[in-house]
PDB file of N, CA and C in Angstrom:
ATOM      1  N   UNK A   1      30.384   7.694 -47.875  1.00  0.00           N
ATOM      2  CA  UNK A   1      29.404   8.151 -46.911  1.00  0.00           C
ATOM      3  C   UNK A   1      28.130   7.314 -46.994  1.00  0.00           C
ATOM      4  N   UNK A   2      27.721   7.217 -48.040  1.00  0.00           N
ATOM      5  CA  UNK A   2      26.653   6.399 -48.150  1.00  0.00           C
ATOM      6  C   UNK A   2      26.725   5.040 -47.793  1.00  0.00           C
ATOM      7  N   UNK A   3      28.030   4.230 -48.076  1.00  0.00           N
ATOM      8  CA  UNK A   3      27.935   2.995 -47.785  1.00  0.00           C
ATOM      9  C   UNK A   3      28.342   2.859 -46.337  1.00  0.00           C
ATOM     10  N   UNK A   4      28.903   4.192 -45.326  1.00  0.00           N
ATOM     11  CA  UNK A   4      28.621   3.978 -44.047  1.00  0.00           C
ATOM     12  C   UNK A   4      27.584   4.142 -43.282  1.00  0.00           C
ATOM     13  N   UNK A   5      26.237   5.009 -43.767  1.00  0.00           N
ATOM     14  CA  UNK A   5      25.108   4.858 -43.899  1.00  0.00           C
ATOM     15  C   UNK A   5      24.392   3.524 -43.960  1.00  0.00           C
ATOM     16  N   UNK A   6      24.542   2.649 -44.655  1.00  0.00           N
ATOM     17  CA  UNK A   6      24.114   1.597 -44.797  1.00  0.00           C
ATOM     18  C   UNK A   6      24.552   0.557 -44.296  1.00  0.00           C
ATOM     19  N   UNK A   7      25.756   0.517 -43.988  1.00  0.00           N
ATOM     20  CA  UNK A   7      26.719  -0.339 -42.689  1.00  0.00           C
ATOM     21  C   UNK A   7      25.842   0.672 -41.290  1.00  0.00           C
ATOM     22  N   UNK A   8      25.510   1.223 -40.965  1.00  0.00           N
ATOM     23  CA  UNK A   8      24.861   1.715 -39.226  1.00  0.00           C
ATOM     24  C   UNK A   8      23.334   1.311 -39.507  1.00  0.00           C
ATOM     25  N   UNK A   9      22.802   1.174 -40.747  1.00  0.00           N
ATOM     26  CA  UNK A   9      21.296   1.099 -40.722  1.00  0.00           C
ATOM     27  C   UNK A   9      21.159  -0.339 -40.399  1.00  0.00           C
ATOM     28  N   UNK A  10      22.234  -1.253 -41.236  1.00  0.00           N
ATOM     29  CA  UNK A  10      22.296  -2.982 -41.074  1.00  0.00           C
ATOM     30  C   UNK A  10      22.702  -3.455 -39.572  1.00  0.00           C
ATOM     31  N   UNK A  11      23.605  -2.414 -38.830  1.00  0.00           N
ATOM     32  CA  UNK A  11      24.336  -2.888 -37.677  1.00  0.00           C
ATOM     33  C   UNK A  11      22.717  -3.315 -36.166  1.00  0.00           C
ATOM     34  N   UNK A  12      23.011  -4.726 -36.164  1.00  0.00           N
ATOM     35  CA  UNK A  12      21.663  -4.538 -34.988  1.00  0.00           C
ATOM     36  C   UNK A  12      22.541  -4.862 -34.043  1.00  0.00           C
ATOM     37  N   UNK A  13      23.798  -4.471 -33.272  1.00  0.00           N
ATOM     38  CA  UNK A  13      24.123  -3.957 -31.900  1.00  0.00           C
ATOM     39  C   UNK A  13      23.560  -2.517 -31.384  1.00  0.00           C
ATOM     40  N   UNK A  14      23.209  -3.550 -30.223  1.00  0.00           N
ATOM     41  CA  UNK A  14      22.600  -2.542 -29.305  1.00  0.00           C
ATOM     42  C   UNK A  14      20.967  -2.371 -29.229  1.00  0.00           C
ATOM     43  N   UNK A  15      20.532  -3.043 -30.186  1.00  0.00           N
ATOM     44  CA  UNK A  15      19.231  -3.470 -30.571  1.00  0.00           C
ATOM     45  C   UNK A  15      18.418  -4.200 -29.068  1.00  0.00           C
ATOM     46  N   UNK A  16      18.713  -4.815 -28.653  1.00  0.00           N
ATOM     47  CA  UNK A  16      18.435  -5.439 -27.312  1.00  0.00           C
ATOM     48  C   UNK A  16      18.221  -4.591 -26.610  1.00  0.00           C
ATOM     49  N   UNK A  17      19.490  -3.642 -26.035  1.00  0.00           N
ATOM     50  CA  UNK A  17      19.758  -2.673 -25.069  1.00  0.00           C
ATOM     51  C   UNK A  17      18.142  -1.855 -25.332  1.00  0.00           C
ATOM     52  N   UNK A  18      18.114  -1.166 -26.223  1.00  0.00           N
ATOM     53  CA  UNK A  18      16.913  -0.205 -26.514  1.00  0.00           C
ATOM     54  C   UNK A  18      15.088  -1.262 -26.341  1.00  0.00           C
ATOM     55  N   UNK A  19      15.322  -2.240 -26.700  1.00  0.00           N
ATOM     56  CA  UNK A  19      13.890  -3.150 -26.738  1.00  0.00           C
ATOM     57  C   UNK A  19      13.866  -2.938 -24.789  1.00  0.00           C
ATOM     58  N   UNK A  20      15.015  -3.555 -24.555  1.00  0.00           N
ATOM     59  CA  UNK A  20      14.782  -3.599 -22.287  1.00  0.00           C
ATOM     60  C   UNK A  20      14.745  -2.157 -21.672  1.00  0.00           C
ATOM     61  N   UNK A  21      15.101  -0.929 -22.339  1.00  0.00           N
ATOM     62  CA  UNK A  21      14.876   0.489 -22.400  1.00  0.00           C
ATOM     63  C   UNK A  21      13.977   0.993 -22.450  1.00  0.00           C
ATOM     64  N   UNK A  22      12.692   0.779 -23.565  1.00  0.00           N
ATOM     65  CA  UNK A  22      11.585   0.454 -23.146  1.00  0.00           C
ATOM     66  C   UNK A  22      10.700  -0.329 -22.480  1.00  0.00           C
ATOM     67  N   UNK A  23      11.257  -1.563 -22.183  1.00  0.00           N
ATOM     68  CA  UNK A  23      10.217  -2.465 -21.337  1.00  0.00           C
ATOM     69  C   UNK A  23      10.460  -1.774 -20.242  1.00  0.00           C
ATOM     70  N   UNK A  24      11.377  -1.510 -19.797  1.00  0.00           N
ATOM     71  CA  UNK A  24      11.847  -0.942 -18.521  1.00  0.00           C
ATOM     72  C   UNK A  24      10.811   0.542 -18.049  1.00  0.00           C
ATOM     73  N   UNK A  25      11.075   1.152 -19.181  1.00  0.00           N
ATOM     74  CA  UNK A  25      10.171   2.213 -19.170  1.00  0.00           C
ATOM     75  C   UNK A  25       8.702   2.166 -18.797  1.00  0.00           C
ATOM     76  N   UNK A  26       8.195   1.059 -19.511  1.00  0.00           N
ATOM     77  CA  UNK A  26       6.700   1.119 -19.487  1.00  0.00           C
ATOM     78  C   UNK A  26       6.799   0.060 -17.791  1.00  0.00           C
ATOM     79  N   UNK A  27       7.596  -0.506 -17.373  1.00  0.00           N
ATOM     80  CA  UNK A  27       7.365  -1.390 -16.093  1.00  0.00           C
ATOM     81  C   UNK A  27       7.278   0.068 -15.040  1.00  0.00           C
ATOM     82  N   UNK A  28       8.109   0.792 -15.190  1.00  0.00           N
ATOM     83  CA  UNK A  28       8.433   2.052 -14.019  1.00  0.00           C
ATOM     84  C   UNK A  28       6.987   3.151 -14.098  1.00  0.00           C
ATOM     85  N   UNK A  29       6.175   3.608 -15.530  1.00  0.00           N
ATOM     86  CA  UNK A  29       5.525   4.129 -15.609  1.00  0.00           C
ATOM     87  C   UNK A  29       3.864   3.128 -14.736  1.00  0.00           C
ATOM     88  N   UNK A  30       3.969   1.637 -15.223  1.00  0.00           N
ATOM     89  CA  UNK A  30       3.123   0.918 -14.807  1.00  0.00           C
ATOM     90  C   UNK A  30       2.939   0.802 -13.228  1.00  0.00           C
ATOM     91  N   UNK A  31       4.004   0.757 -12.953  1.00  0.00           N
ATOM     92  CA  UNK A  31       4.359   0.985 -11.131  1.00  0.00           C
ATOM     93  C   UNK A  31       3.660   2.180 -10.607  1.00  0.00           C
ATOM     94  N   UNK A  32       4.180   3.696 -11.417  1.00  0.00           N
ATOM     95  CA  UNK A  32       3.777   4.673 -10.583  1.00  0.00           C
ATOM     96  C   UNK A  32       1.974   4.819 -10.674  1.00  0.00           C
ATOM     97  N   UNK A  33       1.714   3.972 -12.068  1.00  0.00           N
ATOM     98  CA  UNK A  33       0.055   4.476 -12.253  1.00  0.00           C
ATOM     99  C   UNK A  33      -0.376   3.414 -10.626  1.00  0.00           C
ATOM    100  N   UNK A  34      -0.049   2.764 -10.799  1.00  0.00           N
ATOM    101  CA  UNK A  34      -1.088   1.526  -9.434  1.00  0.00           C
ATOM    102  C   UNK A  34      -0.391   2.625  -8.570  1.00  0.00           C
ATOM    103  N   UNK A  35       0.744   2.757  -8.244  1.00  0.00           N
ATOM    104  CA  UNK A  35       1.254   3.642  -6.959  1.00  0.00           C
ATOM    105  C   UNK A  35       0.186   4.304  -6.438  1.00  0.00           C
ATOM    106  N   UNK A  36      -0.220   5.631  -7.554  1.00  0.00           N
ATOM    107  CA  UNK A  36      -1.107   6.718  -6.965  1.00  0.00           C
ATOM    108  C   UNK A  36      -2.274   5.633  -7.117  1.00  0.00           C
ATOM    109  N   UNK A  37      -3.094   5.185  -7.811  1.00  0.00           N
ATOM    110  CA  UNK A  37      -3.772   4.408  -7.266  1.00  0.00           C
ATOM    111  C   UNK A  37      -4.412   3.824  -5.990  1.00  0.00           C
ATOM    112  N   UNK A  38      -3.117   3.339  -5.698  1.00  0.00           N
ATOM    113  CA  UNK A  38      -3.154   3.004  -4.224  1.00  0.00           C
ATOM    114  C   UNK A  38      -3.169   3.715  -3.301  1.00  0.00           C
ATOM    115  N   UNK A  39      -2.542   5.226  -3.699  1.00  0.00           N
ATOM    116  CA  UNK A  39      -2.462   5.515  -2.246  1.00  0.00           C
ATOM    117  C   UNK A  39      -3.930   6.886  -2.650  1.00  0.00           C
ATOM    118  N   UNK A  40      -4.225   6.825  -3.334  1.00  0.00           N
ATOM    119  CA  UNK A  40      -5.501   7.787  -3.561  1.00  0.00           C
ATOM    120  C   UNK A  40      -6.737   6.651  -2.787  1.00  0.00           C
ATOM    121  N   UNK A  41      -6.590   5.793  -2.662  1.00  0.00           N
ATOM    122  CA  UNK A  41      -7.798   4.707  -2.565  1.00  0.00           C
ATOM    123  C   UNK A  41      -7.173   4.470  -0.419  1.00  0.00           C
ATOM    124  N   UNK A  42      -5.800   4.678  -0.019  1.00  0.00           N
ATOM    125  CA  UNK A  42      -5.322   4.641   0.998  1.00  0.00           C
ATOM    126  C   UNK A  42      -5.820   6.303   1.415  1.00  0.00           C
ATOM    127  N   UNK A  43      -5.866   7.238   1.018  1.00  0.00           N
ATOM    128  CA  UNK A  43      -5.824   8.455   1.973  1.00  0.00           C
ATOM    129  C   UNK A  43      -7.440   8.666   2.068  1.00  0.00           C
ATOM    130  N   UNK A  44      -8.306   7.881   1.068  1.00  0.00           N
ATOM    131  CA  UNK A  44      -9.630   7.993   1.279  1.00  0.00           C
ATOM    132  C   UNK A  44     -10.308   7.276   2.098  1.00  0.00           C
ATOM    133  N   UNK A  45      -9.877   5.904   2.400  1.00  0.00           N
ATOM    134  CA  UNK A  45      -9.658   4.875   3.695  1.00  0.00           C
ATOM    135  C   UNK A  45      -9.676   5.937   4.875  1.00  0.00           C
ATOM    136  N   UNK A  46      -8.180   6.226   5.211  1.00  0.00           N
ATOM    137  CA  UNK A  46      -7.641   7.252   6.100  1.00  0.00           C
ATOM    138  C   UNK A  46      -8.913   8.194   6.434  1.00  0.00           C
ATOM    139  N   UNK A  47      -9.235   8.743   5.860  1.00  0.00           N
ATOM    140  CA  UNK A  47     -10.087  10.154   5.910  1.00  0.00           C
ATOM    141  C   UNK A  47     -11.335   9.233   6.513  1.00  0.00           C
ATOM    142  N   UNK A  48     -12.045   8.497   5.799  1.00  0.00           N
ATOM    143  CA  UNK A  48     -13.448   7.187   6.844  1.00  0.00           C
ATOM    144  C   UNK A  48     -12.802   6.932   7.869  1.00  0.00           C
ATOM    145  N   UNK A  49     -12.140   6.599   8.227  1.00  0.00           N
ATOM    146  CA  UNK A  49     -11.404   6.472   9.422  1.00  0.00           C
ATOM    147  C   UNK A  49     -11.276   7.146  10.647  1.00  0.00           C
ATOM    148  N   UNK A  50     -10.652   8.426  10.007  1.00  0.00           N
ATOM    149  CA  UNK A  50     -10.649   9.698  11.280  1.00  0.00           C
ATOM    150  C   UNK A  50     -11.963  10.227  11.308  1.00  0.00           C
ATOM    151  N   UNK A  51     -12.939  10.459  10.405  1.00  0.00           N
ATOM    152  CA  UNK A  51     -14.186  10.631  10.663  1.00  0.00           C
ATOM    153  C   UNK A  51     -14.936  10.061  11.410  1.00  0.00           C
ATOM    154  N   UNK A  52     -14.835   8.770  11.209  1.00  0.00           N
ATOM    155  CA  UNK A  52     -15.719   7.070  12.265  1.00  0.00           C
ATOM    156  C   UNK A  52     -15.139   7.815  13.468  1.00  0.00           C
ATOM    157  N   UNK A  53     -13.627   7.858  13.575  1.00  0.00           N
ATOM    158  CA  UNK A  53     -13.560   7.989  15.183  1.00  0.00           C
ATOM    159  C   UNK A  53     -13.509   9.722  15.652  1.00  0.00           C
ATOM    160  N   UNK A  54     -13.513  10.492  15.019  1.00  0.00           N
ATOM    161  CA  UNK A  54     -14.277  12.105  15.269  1.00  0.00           C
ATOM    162  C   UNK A  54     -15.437  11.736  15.787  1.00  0.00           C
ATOM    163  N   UNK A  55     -16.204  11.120  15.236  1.00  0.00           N
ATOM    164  CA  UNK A  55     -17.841  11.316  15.243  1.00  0.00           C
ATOM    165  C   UNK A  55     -18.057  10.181  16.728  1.00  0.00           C
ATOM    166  N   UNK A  56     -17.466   9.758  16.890  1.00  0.00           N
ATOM    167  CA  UNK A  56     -17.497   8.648  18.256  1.00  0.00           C
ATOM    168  C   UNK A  56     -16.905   9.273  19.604  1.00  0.00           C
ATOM    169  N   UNK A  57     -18.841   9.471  20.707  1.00  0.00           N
ATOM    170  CA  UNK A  57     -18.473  10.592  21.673  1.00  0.00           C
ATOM    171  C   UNK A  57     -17.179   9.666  22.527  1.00  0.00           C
ATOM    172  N   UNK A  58     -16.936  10.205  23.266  1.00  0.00           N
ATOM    173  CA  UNK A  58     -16.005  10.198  24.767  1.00  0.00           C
ATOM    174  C   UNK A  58     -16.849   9.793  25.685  1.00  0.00           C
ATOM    175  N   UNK A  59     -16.701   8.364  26.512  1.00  0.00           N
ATOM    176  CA  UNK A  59     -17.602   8.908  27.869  1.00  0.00           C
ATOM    177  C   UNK A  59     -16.284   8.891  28.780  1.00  0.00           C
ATOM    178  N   UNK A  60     -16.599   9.936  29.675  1.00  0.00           N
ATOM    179  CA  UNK A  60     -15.896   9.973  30.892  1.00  0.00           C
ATOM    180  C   UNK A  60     -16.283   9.621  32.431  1.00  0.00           C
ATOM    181  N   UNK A  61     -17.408   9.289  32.130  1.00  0.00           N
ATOM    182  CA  UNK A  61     -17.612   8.258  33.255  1.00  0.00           C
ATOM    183  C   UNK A  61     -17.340   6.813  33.549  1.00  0.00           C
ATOM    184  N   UNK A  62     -16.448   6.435  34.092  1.00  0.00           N
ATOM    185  CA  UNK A  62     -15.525   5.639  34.490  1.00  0.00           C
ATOM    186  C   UNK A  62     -16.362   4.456  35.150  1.00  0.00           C
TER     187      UNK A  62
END
């Protein structure tokens, strides 16, 4: 038992797999932070926007 213990602690298959498991991880988490980012900085745009043109009368004289 012990020396199969020590044969799984030495074994580095699969070692790779887990290092791109996390890179992967932190690329998908890095994505969603700019995501909201962006679109928090897009719906506040949006909102100046419909306000500028709320606040801008109508003429109806032609």
């Amino acid at each position: 038992m012990i020396t199969l213990l020590k044969k799984f602690r030495g074994d580095e298959n699969g070692a790779v797999t887990v290092d791109f498991v996390v890179l992967t991880a932190a690329i998908v988490v890095l994505g969603l932070a700019v995501g909201q980012s962006i679109s928090a900085g897009a719906v506040e745009l949006a909102d100046k926007q419909e306000q500028s043109l709320t606040d801008r009368p109508l003429g109806t004289d032609w």
